[in-house]
Protein backbone atom coordinates (compact mmCIF):
# COMPACT_ATOMS: atom_id res chain seq x y z
CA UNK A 1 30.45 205.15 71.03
CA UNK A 2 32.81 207.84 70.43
CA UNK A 3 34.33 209.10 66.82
CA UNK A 4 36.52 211.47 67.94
CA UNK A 5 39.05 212.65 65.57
CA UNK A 6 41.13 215.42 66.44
CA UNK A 7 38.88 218.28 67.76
CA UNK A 8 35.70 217.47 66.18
CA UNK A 9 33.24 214.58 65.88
CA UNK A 10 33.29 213.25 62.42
CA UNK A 11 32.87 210.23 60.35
CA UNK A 12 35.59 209.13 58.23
CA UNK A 13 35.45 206.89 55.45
CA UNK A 14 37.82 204.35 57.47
CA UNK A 15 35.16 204.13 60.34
CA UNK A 16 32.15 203.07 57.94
CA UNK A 17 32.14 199.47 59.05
CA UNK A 18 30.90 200.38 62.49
CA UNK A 19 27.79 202.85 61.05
CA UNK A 20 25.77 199.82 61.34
CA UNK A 21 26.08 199.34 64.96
CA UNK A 22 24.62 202.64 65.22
CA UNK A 23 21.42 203.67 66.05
CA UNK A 24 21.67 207.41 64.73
CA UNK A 25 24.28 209.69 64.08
CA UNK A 26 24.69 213.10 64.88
CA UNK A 27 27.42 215.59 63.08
CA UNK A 28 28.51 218.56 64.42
CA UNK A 29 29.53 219.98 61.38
CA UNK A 30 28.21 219.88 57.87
CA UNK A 31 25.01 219.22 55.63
CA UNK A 32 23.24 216.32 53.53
CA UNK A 33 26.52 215.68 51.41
CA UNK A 34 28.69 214.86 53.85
CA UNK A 35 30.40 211.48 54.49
CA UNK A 36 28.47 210.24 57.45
CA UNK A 37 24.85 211.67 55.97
CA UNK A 38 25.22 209.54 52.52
CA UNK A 39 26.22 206.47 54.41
CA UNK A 40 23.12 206.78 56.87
CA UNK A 41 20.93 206.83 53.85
CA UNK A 42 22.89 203.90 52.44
CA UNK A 43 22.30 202.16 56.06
CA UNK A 44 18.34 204.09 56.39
CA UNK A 45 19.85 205.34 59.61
CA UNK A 46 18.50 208.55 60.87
CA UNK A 47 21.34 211.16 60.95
CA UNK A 48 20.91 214.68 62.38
CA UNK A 49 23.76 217.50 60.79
CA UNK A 50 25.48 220.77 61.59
CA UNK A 51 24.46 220.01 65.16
CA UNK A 52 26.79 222.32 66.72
CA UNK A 53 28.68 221.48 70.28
CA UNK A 54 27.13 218.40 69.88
CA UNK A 55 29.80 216.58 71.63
CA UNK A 56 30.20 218.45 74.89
CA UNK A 57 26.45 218.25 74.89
CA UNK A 58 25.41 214.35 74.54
CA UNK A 59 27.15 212.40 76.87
CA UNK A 60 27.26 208.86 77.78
CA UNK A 61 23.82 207.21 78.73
CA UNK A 62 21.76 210.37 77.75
CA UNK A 63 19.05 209.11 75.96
CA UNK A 64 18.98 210.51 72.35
CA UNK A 65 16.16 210.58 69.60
CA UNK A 66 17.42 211.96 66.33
CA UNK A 67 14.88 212.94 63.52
CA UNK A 68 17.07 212.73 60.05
CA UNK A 69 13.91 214.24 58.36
CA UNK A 70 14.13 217.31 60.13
CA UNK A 71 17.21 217.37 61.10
CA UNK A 72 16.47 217.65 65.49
CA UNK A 73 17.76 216.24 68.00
CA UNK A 74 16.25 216.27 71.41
CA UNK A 75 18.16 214.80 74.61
CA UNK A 76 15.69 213.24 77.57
């Protein structure tokens, strides 16, 4: 699943609806009080932050394990 909007990866209010389909999220930009960190809590999905280039690194069918707690991602 791809949020693209413009040139980074974000989560805008409007998309909310689909967090649930989710299984983590990762931001590239940001800390615990953005948009898409609040709603993971709200959802107790994991959600990794200020993961930088995270986009041009994760692509489709990489596996992905996001720890929320400590904020790491690893790709396998």
């Amino acid at each position: 699943m791809s949020l693209q909007g413009g040139s980074e990866s974000r989560i805008d209010p409007n998309m909310t609806f689909i967090v649930p389909l989710a299984a983590g999220i990762v931001e590239c930009r940001g800390g615990m009080l953005i948009h898409s960190a609040i709603i993971a809590r709200e959802y107790g999905i994991s959600c990794a932050t200020g993961i930088g280039k995270a986009t041009s690194r994760i692509h489709t069918g990489d596996r992905v394990t996001v720890d929320g707690y400590l904020g790491i991602v690893t790709l396998s």
